[in-house]
C-alpha atoms as a PDB file:
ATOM      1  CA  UNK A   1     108.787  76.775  87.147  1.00  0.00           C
ATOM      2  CA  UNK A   2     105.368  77.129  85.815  1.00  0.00           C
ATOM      3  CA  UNK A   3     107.116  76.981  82.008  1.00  0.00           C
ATOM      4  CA  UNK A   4     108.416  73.461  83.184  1.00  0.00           C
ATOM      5  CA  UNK A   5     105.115  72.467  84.697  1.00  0.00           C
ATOM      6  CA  UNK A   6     102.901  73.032  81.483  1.00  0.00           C
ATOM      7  CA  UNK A   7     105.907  71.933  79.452  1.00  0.00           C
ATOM      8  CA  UNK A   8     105.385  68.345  81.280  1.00  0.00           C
ATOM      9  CA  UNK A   9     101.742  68.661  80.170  1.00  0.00           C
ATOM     10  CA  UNK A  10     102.366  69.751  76.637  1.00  0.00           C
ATOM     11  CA  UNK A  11     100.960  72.580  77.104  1.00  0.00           C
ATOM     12  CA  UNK A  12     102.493  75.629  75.424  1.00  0.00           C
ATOM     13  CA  UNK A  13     102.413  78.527  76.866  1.00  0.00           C
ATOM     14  CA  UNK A  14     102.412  82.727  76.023  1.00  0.00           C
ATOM     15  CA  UNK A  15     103.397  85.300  78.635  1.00  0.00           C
ATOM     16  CA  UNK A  16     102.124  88.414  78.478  1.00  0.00           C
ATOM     17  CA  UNK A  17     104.135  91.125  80.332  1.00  0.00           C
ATOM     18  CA  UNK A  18     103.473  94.873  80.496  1.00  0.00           C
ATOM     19  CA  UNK A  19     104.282  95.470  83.995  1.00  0.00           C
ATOM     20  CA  UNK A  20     107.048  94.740  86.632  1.00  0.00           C
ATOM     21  CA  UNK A  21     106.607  92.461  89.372  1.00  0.00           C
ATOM     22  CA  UNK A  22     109.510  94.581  90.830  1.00  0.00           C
ATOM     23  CA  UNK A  23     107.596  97.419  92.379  1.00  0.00           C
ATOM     24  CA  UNK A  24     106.118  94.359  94.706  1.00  0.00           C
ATOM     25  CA  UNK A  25     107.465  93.383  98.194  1.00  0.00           C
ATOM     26  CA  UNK A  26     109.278  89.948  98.252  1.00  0.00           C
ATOM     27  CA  UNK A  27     105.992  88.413 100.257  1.00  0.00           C
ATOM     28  CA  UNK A  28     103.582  90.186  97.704  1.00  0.00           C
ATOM     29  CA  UNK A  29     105.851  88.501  94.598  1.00  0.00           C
ATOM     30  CA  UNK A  30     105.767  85.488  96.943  1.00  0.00           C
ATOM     31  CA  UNK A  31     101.944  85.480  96.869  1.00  0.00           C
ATOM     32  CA  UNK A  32     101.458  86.081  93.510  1.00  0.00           C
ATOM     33  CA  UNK A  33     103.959  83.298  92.536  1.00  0.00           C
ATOM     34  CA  UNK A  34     102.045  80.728  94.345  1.00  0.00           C
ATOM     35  CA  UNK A  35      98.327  81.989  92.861  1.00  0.00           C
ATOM     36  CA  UNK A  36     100.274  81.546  89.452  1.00  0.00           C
ATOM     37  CA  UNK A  37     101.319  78.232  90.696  1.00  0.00           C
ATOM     38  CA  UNK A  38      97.806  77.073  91.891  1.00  0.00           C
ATOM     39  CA  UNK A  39      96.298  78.452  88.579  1.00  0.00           C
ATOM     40  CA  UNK A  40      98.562  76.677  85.794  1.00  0.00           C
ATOM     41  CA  UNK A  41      98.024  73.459  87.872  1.00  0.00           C
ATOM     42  CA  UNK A  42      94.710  73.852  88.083  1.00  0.00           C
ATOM     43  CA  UNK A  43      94.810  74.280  84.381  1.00  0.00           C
ATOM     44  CA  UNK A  44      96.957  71.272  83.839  1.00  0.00           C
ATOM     45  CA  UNK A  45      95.314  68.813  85.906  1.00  0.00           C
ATOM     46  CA  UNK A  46      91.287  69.824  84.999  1.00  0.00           C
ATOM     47  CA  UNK A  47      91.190  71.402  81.762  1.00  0.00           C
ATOM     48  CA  UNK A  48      92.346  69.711  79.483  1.00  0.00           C
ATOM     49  CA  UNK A  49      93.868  72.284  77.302  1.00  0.00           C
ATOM     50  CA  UNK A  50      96.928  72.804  74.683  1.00  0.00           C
ATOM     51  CA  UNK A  51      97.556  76.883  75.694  1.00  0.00           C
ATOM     52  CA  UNK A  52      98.185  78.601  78.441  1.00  0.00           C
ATOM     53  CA  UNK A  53      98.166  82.531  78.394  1.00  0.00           C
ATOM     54  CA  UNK A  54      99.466  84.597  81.512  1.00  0.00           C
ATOM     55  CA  UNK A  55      99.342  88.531  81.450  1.00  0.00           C
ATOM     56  CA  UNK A  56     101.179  90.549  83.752  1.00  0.00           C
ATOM     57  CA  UNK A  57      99.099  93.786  83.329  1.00  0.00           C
ATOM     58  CA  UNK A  58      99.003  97.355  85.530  1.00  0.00           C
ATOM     59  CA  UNK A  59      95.412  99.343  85.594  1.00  0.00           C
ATOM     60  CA  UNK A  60      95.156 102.035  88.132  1.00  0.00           C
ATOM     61  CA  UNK A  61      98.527 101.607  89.821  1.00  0.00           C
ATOM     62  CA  UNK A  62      97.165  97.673  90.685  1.00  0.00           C
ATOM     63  CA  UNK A  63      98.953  94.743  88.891  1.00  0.00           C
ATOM     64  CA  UNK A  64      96.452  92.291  87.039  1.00  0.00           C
ATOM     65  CA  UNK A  65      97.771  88.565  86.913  1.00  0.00           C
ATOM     66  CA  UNK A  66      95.709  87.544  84.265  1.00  0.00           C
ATOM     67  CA  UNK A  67      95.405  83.504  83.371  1.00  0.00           C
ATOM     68  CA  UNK A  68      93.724  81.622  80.575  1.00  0.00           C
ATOM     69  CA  UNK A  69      93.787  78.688  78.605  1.00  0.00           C
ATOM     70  CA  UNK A  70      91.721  76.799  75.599  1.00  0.00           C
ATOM     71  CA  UNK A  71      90.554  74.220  77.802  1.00  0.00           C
ATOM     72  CA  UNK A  72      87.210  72.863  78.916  1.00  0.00           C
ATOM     73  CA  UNK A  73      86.053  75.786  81.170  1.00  0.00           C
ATOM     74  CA  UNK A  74      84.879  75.260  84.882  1.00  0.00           C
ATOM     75  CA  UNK A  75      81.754  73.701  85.984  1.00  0.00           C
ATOM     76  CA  UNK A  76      80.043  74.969  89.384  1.00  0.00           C
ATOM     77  CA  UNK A  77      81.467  71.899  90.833  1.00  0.00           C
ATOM     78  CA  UNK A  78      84.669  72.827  90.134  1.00  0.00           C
ATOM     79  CA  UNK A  79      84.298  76.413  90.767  1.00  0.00           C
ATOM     80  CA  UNK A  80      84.877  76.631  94.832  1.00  0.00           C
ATOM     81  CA  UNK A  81      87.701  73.751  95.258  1.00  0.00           C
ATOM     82  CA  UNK A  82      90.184  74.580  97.598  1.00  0.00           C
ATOM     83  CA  UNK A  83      92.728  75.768  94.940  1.00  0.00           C
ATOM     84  CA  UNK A  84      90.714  78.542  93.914  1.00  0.00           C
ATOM     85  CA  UNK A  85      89.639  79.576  97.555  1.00  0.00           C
ATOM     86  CA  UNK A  86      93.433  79.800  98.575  1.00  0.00           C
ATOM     87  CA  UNK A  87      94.324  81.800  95.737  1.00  0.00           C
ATOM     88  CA  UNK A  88      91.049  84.176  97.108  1.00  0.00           C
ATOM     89  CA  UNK A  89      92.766  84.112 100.568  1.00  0.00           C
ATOM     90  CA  UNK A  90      96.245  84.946  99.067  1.00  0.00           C
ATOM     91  CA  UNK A  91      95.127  87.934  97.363  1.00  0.00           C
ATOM     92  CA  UNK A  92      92.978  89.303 100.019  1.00  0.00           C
ATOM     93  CA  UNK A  93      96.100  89.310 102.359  1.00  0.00           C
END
């Protein structure tokens, strides 16, 4: 989904993946699918870039869902939106 979403944007995108989402329960893959969600649309809407890079990393026995692109770069304005809060609320579940 998010391939199709940054595809729309023409943005291209890279993926990153050195660990398995499978060791995760369905609502913690749920969770993570909808901060990856948030993020590339986030990145699609405000920043105005060509590339998106997601890692899928493991340090420690925790899973790192790691997002970046060659856009403009936030502002404090854009910082605390409620996109980015959710995905704070998300994780912290």
């Amino acid at each position: 989904q998010i391939k199709a979403i940054l595809q729309a944007a023409n943005i291209e995108l890279e993926v990153r993946q050195e660990a398995s989402s499978s060791s995760l329960s369905p609502i913690e893959q749920n969770i993570v699918g909808m901060c990856l969600r948030e993020a590339v649309t986030k990145i699609v809407k405000h920043s105005k870039a060509t590339r998106c890079a997601v890692s899928v990393l493991e340090s420690q026995g925790e899973m790192i869902l790691k997002v970046e692109d060659n856009g403009i770069g936030l502002t404090d304005q854009n910082h605390d939106g409620n996109g980015i809060r959710g995905m704070k609320e998300r994780i912290a579940l």
